[in-house]
N, C-alpha and C. Protein backbone atom coordinates (compact mmCIF):
# COMPACT_ATOMS: atom_id res chain seq x y z
N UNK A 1 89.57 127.66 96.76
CA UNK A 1 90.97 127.33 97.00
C UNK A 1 91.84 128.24 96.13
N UNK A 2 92.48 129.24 96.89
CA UNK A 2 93.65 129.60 95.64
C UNK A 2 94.81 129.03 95.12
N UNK A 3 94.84 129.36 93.95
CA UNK A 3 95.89 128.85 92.79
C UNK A 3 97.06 128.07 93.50
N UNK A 4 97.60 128.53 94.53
CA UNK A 4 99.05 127.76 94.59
C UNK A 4 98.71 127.07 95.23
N UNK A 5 97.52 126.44 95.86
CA UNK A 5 97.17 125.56 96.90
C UNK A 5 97.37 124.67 95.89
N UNK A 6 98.06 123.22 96.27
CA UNK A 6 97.91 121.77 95.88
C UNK A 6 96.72 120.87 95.56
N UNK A 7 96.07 120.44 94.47
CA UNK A 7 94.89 119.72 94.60
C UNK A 7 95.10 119.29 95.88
N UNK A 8 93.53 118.83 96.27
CA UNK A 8 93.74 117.81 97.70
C UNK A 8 94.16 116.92 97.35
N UNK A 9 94.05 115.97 96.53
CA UNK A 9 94.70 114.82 96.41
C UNK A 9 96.19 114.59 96.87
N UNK A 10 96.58 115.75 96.24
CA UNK A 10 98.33 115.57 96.37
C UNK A 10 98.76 116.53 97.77
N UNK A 11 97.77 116.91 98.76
CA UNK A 11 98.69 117.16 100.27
C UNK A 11 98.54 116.36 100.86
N UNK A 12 99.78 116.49 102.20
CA UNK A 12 100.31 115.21 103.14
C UNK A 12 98.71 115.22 103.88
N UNK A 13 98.26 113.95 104.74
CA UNK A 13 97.20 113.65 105.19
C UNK A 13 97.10 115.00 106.82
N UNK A 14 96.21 115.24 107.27
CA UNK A 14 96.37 116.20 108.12
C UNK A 14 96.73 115.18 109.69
N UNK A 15 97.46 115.42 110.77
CA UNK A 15 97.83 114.39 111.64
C UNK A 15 96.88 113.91 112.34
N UNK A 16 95.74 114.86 112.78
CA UNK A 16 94.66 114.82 113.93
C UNK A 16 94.92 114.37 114.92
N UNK A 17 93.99 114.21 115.87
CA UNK A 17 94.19 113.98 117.32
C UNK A 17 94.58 112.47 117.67
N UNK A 18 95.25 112.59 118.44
CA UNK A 18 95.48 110.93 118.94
C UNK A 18 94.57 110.43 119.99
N UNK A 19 93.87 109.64 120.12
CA UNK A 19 92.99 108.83 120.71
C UNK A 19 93.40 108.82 122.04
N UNK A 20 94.59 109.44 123.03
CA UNK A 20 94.80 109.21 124.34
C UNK A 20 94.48 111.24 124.77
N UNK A 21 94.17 111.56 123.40
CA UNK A 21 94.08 112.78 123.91
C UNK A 21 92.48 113.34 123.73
N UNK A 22 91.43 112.17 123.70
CA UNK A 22 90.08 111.87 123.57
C UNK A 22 90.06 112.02 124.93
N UNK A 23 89.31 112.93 125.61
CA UNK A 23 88.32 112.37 126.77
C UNK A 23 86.51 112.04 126.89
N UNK A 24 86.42 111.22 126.42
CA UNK A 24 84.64 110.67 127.03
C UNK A 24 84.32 111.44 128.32
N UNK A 25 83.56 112.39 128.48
CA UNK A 25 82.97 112.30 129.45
C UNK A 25 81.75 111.80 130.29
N UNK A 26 81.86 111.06 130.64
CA UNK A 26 80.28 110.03 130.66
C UNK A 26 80.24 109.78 132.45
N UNK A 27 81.74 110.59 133.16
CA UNK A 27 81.14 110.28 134.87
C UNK A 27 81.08 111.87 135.30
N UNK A 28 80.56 112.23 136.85
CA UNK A 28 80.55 113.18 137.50
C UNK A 28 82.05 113.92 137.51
N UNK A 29 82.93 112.97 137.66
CA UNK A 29 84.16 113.10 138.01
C UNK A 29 84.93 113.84 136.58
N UNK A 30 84.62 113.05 135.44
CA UNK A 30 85.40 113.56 134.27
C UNK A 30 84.56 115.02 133.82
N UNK A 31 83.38 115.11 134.46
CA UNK A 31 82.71 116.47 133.56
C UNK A 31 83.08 117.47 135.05
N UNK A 32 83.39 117.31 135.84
CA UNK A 32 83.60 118.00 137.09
C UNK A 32 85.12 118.63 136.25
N UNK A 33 86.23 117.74 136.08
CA UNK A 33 87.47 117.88 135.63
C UNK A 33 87.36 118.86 134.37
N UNK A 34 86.41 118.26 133.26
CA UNK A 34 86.61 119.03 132.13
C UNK A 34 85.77 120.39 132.38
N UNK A 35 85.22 120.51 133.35
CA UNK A 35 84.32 121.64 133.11
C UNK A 35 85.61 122.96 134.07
N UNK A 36 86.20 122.65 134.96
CA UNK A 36 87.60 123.22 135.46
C UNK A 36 88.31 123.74 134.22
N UNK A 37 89.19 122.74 133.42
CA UNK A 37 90.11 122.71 132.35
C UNK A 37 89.16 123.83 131.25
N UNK A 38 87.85 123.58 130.83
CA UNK A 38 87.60 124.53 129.79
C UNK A 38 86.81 125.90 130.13
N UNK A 39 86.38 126.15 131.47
CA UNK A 39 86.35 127.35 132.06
C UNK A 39 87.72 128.41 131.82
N UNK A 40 88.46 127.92 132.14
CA UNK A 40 89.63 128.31 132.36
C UNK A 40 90.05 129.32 130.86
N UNK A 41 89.84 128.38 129.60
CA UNK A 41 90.46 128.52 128.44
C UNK A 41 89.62 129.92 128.05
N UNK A 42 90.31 130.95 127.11
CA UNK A 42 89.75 132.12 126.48
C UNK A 42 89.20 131.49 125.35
N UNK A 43 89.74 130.46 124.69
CA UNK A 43 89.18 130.08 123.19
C UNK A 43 88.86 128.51 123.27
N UNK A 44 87.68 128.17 122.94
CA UNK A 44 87.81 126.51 122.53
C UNK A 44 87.02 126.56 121.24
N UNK A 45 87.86 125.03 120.48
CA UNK A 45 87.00 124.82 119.74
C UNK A 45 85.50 123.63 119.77
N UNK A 46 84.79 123.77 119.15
CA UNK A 46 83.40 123.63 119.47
C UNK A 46 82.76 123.01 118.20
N UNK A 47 82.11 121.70 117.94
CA UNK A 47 81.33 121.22 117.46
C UNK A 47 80.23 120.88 118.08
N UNK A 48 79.14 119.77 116.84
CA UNK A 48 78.22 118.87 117.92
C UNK A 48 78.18 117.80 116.74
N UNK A 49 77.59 116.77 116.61
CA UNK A 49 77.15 115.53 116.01
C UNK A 49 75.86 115.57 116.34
N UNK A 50 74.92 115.16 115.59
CA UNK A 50 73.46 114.21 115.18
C UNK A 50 73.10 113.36 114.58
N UNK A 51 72.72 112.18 115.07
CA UNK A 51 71.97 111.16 114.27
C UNK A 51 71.52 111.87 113.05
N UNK A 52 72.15 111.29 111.66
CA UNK A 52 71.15 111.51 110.76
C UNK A 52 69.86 111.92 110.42
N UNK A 53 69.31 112.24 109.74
CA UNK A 53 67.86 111.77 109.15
C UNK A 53 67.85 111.39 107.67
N UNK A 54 66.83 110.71 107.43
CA UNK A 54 67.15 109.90 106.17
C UNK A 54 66.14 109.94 105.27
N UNK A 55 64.92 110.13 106.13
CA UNK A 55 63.17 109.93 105.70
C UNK A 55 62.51 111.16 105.80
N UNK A 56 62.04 111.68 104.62
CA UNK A 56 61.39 113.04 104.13
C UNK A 56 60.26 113.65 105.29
N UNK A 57 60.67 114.65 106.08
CA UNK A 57 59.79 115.26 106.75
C UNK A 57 60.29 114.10 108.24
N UNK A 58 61.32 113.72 108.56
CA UNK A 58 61.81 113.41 109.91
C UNK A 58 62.93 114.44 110.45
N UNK A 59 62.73 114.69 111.58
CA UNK A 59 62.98 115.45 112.48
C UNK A 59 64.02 114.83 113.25
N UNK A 60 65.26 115.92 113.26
CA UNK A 60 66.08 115.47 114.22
C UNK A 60 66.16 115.73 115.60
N UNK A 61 66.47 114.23 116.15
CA UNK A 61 66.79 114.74 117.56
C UNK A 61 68.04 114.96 118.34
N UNK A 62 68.99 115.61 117.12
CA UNK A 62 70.16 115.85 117.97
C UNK A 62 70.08 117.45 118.35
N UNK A 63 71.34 117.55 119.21
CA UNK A 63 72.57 116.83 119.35
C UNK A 63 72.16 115.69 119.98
N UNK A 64 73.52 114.72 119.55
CA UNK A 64 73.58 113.50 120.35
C UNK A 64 74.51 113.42 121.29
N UNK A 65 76.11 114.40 120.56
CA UNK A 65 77.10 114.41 120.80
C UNK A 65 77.92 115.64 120.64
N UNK A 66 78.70 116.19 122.25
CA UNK A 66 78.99 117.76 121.50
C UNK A 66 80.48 117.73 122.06
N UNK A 67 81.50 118.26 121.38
CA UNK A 67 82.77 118.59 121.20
C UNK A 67 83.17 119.35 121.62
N UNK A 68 83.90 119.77 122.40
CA UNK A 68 84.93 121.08 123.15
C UNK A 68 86.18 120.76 123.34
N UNK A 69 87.11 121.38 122.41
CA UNK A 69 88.95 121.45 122.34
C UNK A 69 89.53 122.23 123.39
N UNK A 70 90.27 122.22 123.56
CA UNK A 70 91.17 122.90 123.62
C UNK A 70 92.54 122.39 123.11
N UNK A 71 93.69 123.13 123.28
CA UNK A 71 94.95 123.01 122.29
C UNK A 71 95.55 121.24 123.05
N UNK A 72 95.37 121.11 124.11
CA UNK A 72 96.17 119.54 124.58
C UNK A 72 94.89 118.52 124.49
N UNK A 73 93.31 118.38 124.92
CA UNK A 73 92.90 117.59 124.77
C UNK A 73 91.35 118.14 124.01
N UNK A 74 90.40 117.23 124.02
CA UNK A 74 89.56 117.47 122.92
C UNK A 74 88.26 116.73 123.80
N UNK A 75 87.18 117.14 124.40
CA UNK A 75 86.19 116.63 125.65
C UNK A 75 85.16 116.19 124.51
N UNK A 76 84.37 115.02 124.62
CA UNK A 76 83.37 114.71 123.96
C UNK A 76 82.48 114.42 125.16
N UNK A 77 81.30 114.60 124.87
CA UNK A 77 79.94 114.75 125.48
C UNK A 77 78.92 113.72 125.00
N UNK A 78 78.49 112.47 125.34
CA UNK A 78 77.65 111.78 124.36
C UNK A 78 76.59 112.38 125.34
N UNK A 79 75.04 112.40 124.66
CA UNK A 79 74.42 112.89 125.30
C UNK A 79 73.66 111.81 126.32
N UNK A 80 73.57 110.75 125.38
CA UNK A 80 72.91 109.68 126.02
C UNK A 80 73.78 108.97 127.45
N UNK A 81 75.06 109.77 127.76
CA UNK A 81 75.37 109.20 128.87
C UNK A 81 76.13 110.09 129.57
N UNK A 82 75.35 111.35 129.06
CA UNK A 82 75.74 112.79 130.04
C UNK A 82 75.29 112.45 131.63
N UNK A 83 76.69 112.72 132.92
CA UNK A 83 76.18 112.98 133.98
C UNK A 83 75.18 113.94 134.17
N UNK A 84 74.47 114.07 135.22
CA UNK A 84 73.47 114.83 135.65
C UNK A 84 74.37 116.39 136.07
N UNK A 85 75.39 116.41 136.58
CA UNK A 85 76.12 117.23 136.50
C UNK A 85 77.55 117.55 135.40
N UNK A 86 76.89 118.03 134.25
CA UNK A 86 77.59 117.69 133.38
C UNK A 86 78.10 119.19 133.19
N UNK A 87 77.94 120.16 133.61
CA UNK A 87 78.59 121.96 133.34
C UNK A 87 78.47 122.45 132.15
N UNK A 88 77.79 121.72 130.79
CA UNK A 88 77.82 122.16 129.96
C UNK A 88 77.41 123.32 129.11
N UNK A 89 76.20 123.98 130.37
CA UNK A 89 75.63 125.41 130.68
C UNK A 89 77.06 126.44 131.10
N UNK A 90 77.26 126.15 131.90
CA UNK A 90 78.28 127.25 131.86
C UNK A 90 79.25 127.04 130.93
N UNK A 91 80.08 126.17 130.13
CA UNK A 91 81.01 126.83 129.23
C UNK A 91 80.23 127.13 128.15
N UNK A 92 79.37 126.35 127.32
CA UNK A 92 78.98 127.06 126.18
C UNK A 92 77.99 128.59 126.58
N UNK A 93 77.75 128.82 127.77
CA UNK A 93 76.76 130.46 127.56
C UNK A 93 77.79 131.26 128.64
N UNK A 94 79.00 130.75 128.41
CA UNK A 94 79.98 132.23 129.21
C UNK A 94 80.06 132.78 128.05
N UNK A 95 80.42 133.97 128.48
CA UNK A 95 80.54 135.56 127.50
C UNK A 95 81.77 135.56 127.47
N UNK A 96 83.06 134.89 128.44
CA UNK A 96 84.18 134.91 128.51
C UNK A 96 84.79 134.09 127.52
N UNK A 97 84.70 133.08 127.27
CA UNK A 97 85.17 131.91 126.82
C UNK A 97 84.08 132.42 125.14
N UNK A 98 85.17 132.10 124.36
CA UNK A 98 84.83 132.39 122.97
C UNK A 98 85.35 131.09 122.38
N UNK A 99 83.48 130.71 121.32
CA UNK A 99 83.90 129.20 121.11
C UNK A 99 83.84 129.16 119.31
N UNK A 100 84.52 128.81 119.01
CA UNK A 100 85.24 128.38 117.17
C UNK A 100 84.62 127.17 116.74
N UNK A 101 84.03 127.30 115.58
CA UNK A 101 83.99 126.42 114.86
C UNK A 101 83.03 126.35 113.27
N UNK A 102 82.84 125.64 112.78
CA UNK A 102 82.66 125.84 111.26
C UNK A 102 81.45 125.47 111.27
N UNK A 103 80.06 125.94 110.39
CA UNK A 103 78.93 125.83 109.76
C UNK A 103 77.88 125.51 111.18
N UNK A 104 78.03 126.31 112.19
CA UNK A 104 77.36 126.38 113.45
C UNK A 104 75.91 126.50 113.57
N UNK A 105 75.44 126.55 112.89
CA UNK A 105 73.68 127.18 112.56
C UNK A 105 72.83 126.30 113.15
N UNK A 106 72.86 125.30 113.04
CA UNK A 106 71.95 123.87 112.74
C UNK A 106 72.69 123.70 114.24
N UNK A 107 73.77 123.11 114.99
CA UNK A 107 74.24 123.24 116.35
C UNK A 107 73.79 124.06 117.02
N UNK A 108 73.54 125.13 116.60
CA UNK A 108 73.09 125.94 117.67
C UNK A 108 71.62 125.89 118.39
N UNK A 109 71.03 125.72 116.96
CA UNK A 109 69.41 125.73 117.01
C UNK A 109 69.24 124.58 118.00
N UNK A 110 69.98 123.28 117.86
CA UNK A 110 69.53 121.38 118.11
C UNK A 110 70.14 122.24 119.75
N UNK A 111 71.15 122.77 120.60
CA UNK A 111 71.31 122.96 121.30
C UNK A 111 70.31 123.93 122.09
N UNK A 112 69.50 124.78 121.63
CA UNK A 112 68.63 125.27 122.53
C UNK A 112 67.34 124.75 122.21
N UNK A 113 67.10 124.07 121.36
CA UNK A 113 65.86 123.16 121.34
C UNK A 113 65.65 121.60 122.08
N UNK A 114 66.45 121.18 122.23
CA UNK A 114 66.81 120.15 122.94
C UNK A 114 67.28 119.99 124.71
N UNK A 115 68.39 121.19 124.38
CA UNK A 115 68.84 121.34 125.94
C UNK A 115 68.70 122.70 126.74
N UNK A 116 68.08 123.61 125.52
CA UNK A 116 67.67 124.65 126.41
C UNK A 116 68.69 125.47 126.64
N UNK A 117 69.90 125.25 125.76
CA UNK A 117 71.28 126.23 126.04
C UNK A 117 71.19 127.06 124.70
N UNK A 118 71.93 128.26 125.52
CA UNK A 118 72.19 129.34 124.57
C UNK A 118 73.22 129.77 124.26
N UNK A 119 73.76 129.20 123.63
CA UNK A 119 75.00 129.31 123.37
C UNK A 119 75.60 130.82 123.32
N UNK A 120 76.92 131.50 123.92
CA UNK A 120 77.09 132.51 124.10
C UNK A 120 78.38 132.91 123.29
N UNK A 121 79.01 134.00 122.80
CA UNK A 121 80.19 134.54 122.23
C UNK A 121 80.24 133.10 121.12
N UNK A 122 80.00 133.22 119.96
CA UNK A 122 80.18 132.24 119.19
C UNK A 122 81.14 132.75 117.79
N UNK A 123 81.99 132.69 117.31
CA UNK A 123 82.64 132.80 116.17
C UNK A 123 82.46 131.58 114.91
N UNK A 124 81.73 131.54 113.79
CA UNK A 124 81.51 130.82 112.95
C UNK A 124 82.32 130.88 112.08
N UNK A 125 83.03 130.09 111.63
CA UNK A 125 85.01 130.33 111.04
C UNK A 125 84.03 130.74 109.52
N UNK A 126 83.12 129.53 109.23
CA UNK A 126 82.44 129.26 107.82
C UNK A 126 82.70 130.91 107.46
N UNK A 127 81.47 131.49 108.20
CA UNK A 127 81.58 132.74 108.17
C UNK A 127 82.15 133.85 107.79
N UNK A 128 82.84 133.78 108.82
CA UNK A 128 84.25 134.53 109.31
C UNK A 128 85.47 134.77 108.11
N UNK A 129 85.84 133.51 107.64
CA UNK A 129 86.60 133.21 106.66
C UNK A 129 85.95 133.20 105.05
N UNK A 130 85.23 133.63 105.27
CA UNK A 130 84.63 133.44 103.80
C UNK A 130 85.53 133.96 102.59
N UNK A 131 85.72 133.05 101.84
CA UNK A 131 86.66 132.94 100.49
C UNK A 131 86.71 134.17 99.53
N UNK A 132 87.21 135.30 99.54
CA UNK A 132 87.83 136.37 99.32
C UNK A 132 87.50 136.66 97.67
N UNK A 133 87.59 135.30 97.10
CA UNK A 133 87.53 135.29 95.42
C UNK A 133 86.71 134.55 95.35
N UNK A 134 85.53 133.78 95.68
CA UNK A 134 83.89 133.00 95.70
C UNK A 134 83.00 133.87 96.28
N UNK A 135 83.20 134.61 97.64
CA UNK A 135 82.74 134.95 98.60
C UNK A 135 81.90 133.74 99.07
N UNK A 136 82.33 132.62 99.05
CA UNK A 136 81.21 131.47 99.67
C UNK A 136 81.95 131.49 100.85
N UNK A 137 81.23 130.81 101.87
CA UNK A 137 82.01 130.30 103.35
C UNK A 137 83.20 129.48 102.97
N UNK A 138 83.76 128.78 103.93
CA UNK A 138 84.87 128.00 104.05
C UNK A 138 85.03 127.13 104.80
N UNK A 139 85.14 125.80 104.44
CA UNK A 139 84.40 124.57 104.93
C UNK A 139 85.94 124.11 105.45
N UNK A 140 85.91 123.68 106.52
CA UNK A 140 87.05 123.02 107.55
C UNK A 140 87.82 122.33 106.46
N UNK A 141 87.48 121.16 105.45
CA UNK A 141 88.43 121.03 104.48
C UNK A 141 89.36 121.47 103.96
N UNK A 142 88.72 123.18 103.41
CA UNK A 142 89.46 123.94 102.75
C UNK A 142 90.07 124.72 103.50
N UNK A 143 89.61 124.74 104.83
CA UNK A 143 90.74 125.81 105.78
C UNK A 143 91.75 125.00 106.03
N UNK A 144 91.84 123.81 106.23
CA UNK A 144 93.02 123.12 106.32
C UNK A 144 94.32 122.97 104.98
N UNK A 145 93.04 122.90 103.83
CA UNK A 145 94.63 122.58 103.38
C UNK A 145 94.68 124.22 102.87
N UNK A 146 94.03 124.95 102.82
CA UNK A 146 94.44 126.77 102.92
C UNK A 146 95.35 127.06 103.53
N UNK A 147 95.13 126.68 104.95
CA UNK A 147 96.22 127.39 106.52
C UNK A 147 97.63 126.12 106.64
N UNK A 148 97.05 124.89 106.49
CA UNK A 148 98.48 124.20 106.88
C UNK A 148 98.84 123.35 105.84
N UNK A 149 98.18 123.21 104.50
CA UNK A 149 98.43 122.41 103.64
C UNK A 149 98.31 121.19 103.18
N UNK A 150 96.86 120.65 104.20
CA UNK A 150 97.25 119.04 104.82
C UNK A 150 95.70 119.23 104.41
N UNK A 151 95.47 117.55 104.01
CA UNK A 151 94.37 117.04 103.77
C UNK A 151 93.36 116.99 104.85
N UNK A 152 91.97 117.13 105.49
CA UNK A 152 91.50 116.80 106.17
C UNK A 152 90.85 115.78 105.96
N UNK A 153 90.67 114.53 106.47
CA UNK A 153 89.93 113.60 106.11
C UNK A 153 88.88 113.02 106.16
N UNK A 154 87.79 113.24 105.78
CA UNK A 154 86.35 113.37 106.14
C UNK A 154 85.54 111.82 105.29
N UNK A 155 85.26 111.05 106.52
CA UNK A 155 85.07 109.69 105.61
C UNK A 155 82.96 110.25 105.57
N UNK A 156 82.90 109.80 104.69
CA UNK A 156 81.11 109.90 104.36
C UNK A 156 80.37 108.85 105.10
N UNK A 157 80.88 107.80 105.46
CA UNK A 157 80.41 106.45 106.24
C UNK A 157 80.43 107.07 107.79
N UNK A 158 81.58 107.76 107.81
CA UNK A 158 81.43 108.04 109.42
C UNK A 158 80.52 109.52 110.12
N UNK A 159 80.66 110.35 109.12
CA UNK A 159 79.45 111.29 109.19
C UNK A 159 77.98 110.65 109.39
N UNK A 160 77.89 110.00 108.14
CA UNK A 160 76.91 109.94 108.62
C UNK A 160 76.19 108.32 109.30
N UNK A 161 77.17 108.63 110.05
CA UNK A 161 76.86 107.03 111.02
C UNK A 161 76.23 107.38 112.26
N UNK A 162 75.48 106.67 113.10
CA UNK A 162 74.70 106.93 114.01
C UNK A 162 75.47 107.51 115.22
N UNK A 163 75.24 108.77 115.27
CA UNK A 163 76.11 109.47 116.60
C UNK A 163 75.19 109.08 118.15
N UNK A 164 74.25 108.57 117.85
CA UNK A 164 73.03 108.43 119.21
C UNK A 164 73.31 107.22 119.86
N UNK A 165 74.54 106.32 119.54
CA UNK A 165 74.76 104.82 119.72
C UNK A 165 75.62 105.22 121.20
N UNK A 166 75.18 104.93 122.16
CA UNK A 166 75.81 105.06 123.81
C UNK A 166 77.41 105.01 123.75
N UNK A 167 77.58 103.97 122.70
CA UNK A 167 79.19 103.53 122.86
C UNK A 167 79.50 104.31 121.22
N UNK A 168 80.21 104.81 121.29
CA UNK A 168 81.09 105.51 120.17
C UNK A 168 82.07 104.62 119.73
N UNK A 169 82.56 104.42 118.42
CA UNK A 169 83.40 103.74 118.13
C UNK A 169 85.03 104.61 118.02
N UNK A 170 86.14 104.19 117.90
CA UNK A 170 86.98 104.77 118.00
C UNK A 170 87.58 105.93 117.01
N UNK A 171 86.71 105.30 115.78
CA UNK A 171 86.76 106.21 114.60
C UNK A 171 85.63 107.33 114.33
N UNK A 172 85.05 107.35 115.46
CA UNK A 172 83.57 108.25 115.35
C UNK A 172 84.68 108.98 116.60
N UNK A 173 84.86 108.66 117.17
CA UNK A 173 85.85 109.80 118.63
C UNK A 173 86.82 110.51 117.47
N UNK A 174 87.57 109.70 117.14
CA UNK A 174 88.65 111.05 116.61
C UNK A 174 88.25 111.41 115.15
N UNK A 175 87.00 110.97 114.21
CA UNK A 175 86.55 111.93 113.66
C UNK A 175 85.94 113.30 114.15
N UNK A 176 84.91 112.57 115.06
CA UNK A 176 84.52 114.39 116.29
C UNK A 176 85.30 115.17 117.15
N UNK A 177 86.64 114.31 117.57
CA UNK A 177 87.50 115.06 118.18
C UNK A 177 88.27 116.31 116.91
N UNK A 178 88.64 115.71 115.93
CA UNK A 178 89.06 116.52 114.92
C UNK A 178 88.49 117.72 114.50
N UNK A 179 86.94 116.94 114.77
CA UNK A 179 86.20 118.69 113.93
C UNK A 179 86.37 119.66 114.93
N UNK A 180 86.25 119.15 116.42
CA UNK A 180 86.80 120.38 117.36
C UNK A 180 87.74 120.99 117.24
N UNK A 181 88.94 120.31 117.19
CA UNK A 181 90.09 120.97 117.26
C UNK A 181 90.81 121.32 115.77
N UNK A 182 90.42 120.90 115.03
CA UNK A 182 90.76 121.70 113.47
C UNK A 182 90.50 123.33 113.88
N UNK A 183 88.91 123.56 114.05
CA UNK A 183 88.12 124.61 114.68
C UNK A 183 89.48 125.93 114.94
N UNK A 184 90.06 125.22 116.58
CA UNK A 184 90.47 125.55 116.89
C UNK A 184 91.89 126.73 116.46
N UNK A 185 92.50 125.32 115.91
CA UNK A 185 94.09 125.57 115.21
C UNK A 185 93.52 126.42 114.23
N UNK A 186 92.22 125.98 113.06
CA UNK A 186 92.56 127.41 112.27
C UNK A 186 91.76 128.69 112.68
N UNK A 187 91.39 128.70 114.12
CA UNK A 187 91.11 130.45 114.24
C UNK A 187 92.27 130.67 114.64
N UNK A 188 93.47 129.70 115.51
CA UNK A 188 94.58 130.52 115.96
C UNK A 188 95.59 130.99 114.22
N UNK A 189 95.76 130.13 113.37
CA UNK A 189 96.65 130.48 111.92
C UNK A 189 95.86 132.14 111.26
N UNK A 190 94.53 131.45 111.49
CA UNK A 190 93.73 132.75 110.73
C UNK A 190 94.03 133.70 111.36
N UNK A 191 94.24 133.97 112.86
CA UNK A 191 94.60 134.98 113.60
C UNK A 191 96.14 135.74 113.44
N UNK A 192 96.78 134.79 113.39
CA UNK A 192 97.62 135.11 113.35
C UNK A 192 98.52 135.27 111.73
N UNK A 193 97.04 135.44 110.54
CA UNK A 193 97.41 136.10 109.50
C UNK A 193 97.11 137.36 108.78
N UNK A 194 96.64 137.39 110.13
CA UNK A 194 95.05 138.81 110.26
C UNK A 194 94.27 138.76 108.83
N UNK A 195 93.62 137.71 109.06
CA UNK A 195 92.55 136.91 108.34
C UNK A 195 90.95 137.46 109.27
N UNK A 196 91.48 137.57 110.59
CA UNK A 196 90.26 137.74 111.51
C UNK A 196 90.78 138.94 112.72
N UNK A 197 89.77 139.98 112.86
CA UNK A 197 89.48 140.97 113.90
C UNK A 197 89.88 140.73 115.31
């Protein structure tokens, strides 16, 4: 964090997504819709969620749950109640569509081990942004209150709460909706501080 940045303690809370701008996709109809809407987009942002592991030498089986922004709404994917036609092959392995988001490694791997996708054009902000005076990466926290000044709020109960549960709770949606679209907003600030290529 540099110097004139505000402890976190003392910035305003960051706003995040509002819960009507959550879409579940869990029918033919809503992944038919979202797979239209994020074809379309040049940039989304992009997470995933996994069940924990807790017990030495257990293996995860996520993803459970995967995230795609764009700037008006924010698509969640549970896996356990993915339609059979769910498009999620074509947006994450277009070459067109370039997807954002922070500490991608471990997502990527659970995504072609699990579903057999390869994820295509990927930008890893962690990466990307790496801290100028640490040279360590840069964890969505600190890009937030870096780029807009605002706290991100990351509860430890809800991380690591069971993402594999069919029904999501409302605070597990717009915690995962957030990590998408944070993603998002700071490749567009970083971009537009020529922070990034």
């Amino acid at each position: 964090m540099s110097p004139d940045i505000a402890p976190e303690t003392e910035l305003p809370l960051y706003p995040g997504v509002a819960l009507a701008d959550v879409v579940l996709v869990v029918t033919a109809e809503l992944a038919a819709k979202a797979r239209a809407t994020l074809l379309a987009q040049a940039v989304i942002g992009f997470d995933t969620e996994a069940k924990p592991t807790f017990r030495k030498g257990e293996v995860s089986t996520g993803p459970h749950l995967i995230q795609l922004a764009t700037s008006e709404r924010v698509y969640l994917y549970p896996l356990s109640r993915l339609p059979a036609q769910h498009g999620l092959e074509d947006i994450l392995e277009s070459t067109r569509i370039l997807k954002v988001g922070f500490g991608l490694g471990s997502d990527l791997a659970q995504l072609r081990t699990r579903m057999s996708i390869e994820a295509k054009n990927i930008l890893d902000l962690s990466r990307a942004l790496k801290s100028a005076a640490t040279k360590q990466s840069l964890g969505a926290k600190t890009a937030v209150a870096q780029y807009f000044g605002q706290r991100l709020q990351k509860s430890r109960r809800i991380t690591t709460s069971n993402w594999a549960n069919p029904n999501l709770t409302e605070r597990q949606m717009l915690y995962a909706a957030n990590d998408a679209r944070v993603a998002l907003q700071v490749y567009h600030a970083a971009l537009a501080a020529g922070h990034l290529a």
